[in-house]
Each structure stands twice: as structure tokens, then as C-alpha cells.
PDB file of N, CA and C in Angstrom:
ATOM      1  N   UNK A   1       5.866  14.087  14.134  1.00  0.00           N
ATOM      2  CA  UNK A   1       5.334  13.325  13.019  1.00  0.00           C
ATOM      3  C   UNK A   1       6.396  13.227  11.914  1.00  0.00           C
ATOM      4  N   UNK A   2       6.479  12.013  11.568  1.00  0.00           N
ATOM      5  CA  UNK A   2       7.502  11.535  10.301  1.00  0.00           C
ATOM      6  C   UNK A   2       6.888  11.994   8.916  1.00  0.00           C
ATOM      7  N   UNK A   3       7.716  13.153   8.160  1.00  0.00           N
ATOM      8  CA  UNK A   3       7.005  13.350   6.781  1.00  0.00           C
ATOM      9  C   UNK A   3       7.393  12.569   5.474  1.00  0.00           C
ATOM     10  N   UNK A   4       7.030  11.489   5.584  1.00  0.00           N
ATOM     11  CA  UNK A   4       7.568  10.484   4.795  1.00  0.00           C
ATOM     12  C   UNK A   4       7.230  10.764   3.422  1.00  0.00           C
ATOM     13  N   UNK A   5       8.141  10.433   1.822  1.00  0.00           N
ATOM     14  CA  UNK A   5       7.704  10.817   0.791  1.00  0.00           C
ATOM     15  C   UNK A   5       6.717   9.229   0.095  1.00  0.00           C
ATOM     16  N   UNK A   6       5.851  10.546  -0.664  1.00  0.00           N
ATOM     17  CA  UNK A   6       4.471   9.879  -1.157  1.00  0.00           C
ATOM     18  C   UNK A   6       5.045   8.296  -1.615  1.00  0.00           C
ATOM     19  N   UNK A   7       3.836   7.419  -1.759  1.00  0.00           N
ATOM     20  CA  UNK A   7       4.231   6.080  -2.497  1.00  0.00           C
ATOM     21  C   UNK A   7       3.600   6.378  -3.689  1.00  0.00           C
ATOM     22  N   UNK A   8       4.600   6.408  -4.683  1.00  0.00           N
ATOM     23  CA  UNK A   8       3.691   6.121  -6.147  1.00  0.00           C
ATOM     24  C   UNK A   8       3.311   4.761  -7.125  1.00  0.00           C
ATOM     25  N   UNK A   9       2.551   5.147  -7.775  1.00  0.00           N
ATOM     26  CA  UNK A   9       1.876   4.014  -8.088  1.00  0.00           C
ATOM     27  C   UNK A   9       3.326   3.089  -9.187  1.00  0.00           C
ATOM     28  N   UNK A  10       3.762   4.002  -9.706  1.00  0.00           N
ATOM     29  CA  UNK A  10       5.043   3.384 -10.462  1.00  0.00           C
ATOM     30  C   UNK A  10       5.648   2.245  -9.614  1.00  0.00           C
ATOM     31  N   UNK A  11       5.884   2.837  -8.529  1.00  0.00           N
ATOM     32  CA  UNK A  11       7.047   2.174  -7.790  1.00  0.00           C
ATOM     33  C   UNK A  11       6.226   0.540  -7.014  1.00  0.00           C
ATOM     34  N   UNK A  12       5.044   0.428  -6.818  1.00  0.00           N
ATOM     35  CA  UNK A  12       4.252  -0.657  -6.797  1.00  0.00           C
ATOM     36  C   UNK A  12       4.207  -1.641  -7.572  1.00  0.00           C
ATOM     37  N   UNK A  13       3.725  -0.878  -8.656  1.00  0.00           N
ATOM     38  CA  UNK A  13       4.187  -1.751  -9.963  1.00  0.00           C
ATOM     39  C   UNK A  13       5.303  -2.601 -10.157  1.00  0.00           C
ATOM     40  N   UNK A  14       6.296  -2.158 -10.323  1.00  0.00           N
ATOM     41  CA  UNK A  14       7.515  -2.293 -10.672  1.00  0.00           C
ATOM     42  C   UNK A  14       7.740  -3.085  -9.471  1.00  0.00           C
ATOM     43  N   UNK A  15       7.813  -2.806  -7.974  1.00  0.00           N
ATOM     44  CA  UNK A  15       8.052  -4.083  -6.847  1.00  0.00           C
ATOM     45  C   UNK A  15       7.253  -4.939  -6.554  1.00  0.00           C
ATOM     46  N   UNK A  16       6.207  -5.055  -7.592  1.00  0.00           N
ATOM     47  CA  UNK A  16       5.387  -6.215  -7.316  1.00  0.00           C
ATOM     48  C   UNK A  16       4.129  -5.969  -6.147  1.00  0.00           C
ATOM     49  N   UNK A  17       4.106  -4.687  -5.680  1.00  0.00           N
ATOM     50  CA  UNK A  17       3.425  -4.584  -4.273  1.00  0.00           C
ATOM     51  C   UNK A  17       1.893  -4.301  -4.502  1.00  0.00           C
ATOM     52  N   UNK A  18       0.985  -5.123  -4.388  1.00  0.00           N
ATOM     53  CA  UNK A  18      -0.097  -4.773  -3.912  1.00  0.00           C
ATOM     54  C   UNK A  18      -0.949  -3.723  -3.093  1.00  0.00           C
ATOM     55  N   UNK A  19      -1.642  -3.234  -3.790  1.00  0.00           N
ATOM     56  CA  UNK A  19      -3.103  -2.011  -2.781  1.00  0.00           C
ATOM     57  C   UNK A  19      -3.429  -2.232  -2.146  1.00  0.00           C
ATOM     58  N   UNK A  20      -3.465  -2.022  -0.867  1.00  0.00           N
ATOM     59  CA  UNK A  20      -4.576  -2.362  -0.134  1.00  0.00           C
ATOM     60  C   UNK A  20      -5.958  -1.507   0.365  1.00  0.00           C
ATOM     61  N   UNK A  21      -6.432  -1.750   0.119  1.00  0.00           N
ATOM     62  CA  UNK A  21      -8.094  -0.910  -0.447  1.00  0.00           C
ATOM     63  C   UNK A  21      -8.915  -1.561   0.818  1.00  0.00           C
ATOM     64  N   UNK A  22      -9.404  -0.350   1.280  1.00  0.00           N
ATOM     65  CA  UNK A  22      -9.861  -0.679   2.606  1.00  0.00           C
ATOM     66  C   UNK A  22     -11.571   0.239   2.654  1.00  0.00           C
ATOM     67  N   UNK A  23     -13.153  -0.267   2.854  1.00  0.00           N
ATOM     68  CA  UNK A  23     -13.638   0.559   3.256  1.00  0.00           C
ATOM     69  C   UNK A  23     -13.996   0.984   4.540  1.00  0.00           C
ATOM     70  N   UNK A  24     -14.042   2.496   4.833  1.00  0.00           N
ATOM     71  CA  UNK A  24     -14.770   2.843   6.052  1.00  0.00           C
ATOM     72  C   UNK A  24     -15.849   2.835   6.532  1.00  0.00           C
ATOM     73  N   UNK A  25     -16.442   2.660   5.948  1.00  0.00           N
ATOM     74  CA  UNK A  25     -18.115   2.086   5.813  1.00  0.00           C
ATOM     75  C   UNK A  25     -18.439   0.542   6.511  1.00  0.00           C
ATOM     76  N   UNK A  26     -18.245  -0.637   5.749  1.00  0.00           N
ATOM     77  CA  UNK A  26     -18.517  -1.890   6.031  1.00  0.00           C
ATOM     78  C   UNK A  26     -17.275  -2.689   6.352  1.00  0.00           C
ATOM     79  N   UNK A  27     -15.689  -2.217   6.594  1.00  0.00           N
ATOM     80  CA  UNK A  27     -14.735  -2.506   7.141  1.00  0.00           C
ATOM     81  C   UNK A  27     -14.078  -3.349   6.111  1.00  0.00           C
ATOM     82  N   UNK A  28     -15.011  -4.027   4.812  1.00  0.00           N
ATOM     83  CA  UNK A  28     -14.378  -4.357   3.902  1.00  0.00           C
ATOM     84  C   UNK A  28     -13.072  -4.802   3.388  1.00  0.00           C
ATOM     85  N   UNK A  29     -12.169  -5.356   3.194  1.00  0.00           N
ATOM     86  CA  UNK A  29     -10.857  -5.093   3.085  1.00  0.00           C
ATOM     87  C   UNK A  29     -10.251  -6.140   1.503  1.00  0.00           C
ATOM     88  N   UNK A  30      -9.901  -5.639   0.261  1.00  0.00           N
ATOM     89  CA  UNK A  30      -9.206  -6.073  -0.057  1.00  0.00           C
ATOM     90  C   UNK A  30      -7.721  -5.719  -1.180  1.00  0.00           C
ATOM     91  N   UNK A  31      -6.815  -6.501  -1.930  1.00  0.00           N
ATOM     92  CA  UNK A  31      -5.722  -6.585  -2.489  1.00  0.00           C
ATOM     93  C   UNK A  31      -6.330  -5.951  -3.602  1.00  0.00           C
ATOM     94  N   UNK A  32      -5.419  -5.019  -4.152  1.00  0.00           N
ATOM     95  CA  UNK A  32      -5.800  -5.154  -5.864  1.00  0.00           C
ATOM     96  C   UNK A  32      -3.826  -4.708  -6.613  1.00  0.00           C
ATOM     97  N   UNK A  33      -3.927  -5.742  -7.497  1.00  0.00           N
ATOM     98  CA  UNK A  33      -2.866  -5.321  -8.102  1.00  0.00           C
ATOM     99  C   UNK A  33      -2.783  -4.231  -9.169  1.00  0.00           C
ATOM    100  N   UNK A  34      -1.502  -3.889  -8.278  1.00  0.00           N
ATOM    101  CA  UNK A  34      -1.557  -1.885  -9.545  1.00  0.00           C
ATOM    102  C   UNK A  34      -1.331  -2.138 -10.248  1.00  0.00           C
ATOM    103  N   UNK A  35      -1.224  -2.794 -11.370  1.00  0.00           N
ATOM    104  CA  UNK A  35      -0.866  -3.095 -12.705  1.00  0.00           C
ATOM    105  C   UNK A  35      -2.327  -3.019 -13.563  1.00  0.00           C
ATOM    106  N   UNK A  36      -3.551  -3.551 -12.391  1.00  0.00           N
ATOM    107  CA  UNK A  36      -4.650  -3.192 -12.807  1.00  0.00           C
ATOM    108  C   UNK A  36      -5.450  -2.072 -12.880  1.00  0.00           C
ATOM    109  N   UNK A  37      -4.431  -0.794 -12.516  1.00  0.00           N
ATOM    110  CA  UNK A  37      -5.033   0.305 -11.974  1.00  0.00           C
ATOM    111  C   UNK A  37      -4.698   1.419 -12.978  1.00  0.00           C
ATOM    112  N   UNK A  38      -5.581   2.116 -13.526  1.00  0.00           N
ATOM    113  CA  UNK A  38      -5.675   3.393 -14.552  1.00  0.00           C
ATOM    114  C   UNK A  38      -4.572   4.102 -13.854  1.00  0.00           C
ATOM    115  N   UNK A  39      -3.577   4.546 -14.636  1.00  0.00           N
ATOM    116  CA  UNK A  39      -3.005   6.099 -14.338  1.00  0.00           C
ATOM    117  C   UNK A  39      -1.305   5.813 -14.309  1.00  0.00           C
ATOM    118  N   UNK A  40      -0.858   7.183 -13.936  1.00  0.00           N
ATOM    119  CA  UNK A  40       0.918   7.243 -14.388  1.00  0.00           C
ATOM    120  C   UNK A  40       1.293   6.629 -13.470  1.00  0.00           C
ATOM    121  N   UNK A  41       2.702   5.913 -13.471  1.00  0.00           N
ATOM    122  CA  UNK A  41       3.460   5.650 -12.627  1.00  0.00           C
ATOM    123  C   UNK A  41       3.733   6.729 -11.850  1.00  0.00           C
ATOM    124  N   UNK A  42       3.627   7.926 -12.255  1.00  0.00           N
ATOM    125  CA  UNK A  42       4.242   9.487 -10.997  1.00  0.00           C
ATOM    126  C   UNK A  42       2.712   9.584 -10.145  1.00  0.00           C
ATOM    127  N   UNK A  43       1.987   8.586  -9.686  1.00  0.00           N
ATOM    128  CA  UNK A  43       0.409   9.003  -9.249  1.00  0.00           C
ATOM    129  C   UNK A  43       0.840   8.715  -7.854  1.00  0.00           C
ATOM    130  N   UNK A  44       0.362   9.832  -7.420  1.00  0.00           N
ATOM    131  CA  UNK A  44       0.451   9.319  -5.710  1.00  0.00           C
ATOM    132  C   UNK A  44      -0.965   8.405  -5.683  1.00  0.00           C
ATOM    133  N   UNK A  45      -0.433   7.147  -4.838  1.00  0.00           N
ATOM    134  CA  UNK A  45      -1.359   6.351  -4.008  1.00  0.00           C
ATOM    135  C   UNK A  45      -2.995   6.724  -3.363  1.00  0.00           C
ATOM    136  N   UNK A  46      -2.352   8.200  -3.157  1.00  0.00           N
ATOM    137  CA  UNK A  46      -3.482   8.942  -2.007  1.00  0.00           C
ATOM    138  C   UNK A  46      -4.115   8.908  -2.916  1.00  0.00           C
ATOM    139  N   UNK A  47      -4.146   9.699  -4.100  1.00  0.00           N
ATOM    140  CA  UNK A  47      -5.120  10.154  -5.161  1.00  0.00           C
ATOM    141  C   UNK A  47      -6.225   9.051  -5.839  1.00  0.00           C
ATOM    142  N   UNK A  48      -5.950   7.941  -5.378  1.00  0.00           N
ATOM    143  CA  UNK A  48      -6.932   7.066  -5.375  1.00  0.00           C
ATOM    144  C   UNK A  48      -7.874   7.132  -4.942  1.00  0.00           C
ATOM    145  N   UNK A  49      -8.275   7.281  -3.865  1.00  0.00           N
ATOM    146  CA  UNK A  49      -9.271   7.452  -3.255  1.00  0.00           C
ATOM    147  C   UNK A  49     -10.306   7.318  -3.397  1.00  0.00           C
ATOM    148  N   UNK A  50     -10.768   7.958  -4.362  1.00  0.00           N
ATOM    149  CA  UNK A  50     -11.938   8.183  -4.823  1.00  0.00           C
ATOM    150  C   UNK A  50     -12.567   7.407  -6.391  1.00  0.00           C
ATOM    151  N   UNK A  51     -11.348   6.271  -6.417  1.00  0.00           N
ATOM    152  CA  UNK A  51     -11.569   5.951  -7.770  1.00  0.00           C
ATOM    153  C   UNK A  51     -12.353   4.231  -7.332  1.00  0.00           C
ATOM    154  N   UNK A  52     -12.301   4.085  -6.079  1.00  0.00           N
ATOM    155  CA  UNK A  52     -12.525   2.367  -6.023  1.00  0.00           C
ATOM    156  C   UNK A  52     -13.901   2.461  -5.246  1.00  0.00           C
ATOM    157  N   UNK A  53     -14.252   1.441  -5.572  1.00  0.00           N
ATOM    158  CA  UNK A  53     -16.166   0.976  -4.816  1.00  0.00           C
ATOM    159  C   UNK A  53     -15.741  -0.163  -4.132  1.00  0.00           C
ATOM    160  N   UNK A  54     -16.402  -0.179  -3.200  1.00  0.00           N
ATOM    161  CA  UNK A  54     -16.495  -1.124  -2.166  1.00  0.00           C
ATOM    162  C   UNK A  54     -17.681  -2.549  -2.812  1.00  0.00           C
ATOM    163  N   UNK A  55     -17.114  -3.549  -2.658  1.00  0.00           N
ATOM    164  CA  UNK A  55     -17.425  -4.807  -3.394  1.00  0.00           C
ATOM    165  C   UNK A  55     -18.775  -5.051  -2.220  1.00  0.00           C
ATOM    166  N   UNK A  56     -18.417  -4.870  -0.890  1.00  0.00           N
ATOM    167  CA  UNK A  56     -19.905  -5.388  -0.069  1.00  0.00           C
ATOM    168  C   UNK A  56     -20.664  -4.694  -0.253  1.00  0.00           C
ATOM    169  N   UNK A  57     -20.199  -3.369   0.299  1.00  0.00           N
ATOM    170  CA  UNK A  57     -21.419  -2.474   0.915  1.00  0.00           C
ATOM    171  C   UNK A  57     -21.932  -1.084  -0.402  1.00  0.00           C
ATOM    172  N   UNK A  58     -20.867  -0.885  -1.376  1.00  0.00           N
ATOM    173  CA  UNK A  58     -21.230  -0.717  -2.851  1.00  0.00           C
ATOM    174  C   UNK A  58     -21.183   0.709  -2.670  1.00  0.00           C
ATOM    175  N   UNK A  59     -20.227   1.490  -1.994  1.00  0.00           N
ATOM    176  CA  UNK A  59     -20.056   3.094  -1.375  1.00  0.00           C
ATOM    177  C   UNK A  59     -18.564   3.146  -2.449  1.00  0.00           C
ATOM    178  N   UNK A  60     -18.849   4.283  -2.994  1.00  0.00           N
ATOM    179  CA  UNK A  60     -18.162   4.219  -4.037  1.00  0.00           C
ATOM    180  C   UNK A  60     -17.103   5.893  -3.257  1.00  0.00           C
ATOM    181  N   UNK A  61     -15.764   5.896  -3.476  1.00  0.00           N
ATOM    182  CA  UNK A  61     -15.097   6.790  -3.041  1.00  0.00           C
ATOM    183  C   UNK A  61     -14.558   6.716  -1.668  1.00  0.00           C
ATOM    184  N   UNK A  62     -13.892   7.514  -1.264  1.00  0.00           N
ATOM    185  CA  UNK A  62     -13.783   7.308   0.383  1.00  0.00           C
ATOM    186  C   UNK A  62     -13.282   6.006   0.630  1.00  0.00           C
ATOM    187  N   UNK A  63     -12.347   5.726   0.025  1.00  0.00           N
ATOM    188  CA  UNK A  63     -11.535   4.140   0.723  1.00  0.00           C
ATOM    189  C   UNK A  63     -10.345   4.891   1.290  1.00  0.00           C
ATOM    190  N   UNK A  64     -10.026   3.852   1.772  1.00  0.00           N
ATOM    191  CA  UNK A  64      -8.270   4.188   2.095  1.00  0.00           C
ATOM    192  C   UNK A  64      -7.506   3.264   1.738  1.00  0.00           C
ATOM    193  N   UNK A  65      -6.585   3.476   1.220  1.00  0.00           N
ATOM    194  CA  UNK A  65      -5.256   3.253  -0.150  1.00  0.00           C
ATOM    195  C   UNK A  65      -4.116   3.128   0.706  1.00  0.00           C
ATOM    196  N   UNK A  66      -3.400   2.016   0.713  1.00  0.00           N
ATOM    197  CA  UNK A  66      -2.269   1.925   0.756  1.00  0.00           C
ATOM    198  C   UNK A  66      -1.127   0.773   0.226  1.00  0.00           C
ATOM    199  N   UNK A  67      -0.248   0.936   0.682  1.00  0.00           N
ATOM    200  CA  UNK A  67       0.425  -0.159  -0.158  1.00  0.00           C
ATOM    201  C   UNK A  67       0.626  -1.775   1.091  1.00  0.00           C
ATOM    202  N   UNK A  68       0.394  -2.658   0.608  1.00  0.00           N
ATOM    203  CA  UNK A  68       0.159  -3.860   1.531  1.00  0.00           C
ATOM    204  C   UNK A  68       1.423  -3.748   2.280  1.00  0.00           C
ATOM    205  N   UNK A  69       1.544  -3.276   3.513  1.00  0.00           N
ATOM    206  CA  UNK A  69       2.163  -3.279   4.749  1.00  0.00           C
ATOM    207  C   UNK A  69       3.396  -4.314   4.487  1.00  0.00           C
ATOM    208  N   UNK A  70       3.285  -5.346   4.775  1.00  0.00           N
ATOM    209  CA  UNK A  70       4.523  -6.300   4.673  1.00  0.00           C
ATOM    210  C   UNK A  70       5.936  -5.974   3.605  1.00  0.00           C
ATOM    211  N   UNK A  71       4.926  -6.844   1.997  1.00  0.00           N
ATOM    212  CA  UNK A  71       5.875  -6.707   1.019  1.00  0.00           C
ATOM    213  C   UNK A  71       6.612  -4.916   0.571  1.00  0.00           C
ATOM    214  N   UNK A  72       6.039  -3.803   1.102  1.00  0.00           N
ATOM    215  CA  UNK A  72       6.628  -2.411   1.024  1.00  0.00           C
ATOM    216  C   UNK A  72       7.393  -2.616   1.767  1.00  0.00           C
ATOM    217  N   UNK A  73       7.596  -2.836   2.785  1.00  0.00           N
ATOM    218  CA  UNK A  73       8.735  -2.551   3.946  1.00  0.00           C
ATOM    219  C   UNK A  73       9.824  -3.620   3.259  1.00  0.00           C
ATOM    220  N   UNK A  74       9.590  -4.645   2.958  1.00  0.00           N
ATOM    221  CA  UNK A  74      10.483  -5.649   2.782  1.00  0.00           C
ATOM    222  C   UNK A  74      10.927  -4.846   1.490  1.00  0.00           C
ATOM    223  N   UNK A  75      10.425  -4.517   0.597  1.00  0.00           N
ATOM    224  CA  UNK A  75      10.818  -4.048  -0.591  1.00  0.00           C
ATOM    225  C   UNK A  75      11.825  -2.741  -0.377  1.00  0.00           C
ATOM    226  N   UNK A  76      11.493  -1.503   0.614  1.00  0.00           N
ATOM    227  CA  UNK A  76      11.991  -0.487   0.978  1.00  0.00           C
ATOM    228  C   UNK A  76      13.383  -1.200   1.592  1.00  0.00           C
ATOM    229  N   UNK A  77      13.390  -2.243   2.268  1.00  0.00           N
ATOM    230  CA  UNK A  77      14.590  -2.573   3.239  1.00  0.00           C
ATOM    231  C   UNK A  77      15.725  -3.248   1.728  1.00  0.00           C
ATOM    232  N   UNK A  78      15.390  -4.229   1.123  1.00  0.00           N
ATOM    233  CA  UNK A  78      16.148  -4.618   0.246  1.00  0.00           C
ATOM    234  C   UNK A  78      16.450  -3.347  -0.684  1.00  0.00           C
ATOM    235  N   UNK A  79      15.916  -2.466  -1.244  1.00  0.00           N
ATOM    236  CA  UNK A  79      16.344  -1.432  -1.950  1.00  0.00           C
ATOM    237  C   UNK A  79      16.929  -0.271  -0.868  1.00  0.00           C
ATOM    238  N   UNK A  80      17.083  -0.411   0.053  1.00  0.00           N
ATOM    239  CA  UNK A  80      17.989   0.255   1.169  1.00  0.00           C
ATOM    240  C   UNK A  80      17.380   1.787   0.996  1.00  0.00           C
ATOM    241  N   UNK A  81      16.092   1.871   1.113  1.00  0.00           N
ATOM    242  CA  UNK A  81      14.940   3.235   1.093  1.00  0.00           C
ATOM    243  C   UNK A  81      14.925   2.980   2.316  1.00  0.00           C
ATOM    244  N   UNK A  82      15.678   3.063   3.462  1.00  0.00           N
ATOM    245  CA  UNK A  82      15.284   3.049   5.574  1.00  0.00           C
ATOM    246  C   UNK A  82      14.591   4.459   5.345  1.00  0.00           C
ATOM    247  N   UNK A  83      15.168   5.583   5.163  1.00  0.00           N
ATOM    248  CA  UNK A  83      14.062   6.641   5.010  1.00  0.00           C
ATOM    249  C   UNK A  83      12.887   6.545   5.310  1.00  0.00           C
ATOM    250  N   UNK A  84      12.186   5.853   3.962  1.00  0.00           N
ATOM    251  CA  UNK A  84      10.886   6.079   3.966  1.00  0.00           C
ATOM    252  C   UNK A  84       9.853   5.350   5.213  1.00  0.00           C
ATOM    253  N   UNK A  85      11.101   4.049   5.784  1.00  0.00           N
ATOM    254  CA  UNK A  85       9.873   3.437   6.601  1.00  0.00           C
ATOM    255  C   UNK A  85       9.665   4.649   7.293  1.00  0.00           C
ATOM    256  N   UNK A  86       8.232   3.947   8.137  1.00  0.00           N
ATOM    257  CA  UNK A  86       7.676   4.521   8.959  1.00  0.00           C
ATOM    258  C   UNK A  86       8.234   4.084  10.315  1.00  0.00           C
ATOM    259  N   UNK A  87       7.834   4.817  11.596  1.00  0.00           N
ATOM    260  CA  UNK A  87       8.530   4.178  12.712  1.00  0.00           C
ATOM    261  C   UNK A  87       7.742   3.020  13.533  1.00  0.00           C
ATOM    262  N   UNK A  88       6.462   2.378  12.822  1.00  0.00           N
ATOM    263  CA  UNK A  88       5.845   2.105  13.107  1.00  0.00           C
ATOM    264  C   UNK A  88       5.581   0.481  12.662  1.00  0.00           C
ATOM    265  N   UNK A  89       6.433   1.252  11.059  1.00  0.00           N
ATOM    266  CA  UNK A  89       6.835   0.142  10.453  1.00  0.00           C
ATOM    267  C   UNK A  89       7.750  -0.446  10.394  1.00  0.00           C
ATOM    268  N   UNK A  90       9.166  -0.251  11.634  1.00  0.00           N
ATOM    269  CA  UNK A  90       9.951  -0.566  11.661  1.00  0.00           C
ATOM    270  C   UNK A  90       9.822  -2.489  12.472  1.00  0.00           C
ATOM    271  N   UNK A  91       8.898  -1.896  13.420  1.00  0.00           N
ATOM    272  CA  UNK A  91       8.761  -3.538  13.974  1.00  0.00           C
ATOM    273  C   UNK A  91       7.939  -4.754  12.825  1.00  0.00           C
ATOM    274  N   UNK A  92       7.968  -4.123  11.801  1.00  0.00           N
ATOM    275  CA  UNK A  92       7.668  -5.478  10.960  1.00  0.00           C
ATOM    276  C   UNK A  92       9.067  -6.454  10.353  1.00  0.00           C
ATOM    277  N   UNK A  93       8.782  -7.734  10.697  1.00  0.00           N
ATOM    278  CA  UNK A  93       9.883  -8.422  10.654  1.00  0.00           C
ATOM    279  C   UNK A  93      10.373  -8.668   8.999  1.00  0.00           C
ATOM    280  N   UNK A  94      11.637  -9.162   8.939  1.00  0.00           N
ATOM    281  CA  UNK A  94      11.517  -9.519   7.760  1.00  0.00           C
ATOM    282  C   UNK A  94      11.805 -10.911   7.124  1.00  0.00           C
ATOM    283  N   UNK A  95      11.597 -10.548   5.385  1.00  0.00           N
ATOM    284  CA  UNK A  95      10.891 -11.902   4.893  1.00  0.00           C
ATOM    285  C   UNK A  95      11.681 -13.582   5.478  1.00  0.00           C
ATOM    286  N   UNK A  96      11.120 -13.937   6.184  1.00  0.00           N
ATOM    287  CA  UNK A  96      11.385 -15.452   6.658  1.00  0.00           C
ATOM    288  C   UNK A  96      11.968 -15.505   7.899  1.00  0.00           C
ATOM    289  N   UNK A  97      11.774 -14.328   8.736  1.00  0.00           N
ATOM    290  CA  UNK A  97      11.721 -13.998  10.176  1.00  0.00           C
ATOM    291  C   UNK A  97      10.295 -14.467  10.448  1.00  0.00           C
ATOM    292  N   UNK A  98       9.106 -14.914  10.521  1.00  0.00           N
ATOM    293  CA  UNK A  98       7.914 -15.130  10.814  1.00  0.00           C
ATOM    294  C   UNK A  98       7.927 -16.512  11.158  1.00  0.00           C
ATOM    295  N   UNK A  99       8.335 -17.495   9.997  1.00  0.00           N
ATOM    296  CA  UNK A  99       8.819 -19.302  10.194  1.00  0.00           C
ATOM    297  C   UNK A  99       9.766 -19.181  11.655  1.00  0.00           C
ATOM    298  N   UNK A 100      10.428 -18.172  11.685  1.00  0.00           N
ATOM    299  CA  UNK A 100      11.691 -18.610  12.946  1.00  0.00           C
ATOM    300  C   UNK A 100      10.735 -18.095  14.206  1.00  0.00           C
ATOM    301  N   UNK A 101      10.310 -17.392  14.213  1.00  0.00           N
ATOM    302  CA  UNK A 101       9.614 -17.188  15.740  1.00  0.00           C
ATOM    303  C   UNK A 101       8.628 -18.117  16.091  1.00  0.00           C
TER     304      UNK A 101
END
């Protein structure tokens, strides 16, 4: 297992990257921009958790938090963070590789 370091909410901010807020409950899924989101830039991501309600099904806590898949990786690759990807996230293409295939 890859022990990759935390995403903080600072660093979202600042690259423009979107939440992605997911519930386990009603499968729910959407964006929220961290700029709209209470707390320090040093906040781990995880620690969210428990702060967002689910818009369908109205289950408040228990989401899962992350940073929108695409624009992180693209963001990690242009700021030359290879580290942090994941190996999982390595097969995501990048920006304007999608038009060519």
C-alpha cells in the first residue's frame, strides 16, 4: 500500500480543485468548491467528513471527501508532486489527451 501525504484543504483552494462529496447511503454524488468550505488551509480533506449532508437522501456525516480525480492529478503532474499520485492514478490521462483518443 502507497502512503501517500494527506490533501489539504489549502492546497485545493489555491489549485482551483474541487470536492468531491460523495454519499454512502443514496450514492449521491456532488462538486463543492473549497473556497466555500469553513476551516484552515492546513485541514486535511479527511476531516470533513462529517461536516456535509447529503442533498437527496438528507444523512448528514459519513460522506466521503475527496479531491475531484482529474484536475488533482493534472495539478500534481504540472507542479511536478509524481509522489503523491496514486498508482491508480497514474492511468489518468492528461489535460487534452481525452480530444486525441
Amino acid at each position: 500500500m502507497v502512503d501517500l501525504q494527506p490533501v489539504r484543504l489549502g492546497e485545493l483552494r489555491k489549485a482551483n480543485v474541487p470536492l468531491a462529496v460523495s454519499c454512502p447511503l443514496c450514492s449521491h454524488r456532488a462538486n463543492v468548491d473549497p473556497v466555500r468550505v469553513r476551516g484552515p488551509d492546513s485541514l486535511d480533506i479527511k476531516e470533513l467528513t462529517s461536516r456535509f449532508r447529503c442533498q437527496k437522501c438528507l444523512r448528514h456525516g459519513g460522506m466521503s471527501v475527496t479531491a475531484e480525480t482529474k484536475p488533482w492529478v493534472w495539478h500534481l503532474r504540472r507542479t511536478r508532486q509524481f509522489h503523491r499520485i496514486s498508482p491508480m492514478m497514474k492511468m489518468i490521462r492528461d489535460e487534452g489527451e481525452d480530444e486525441q483518443a
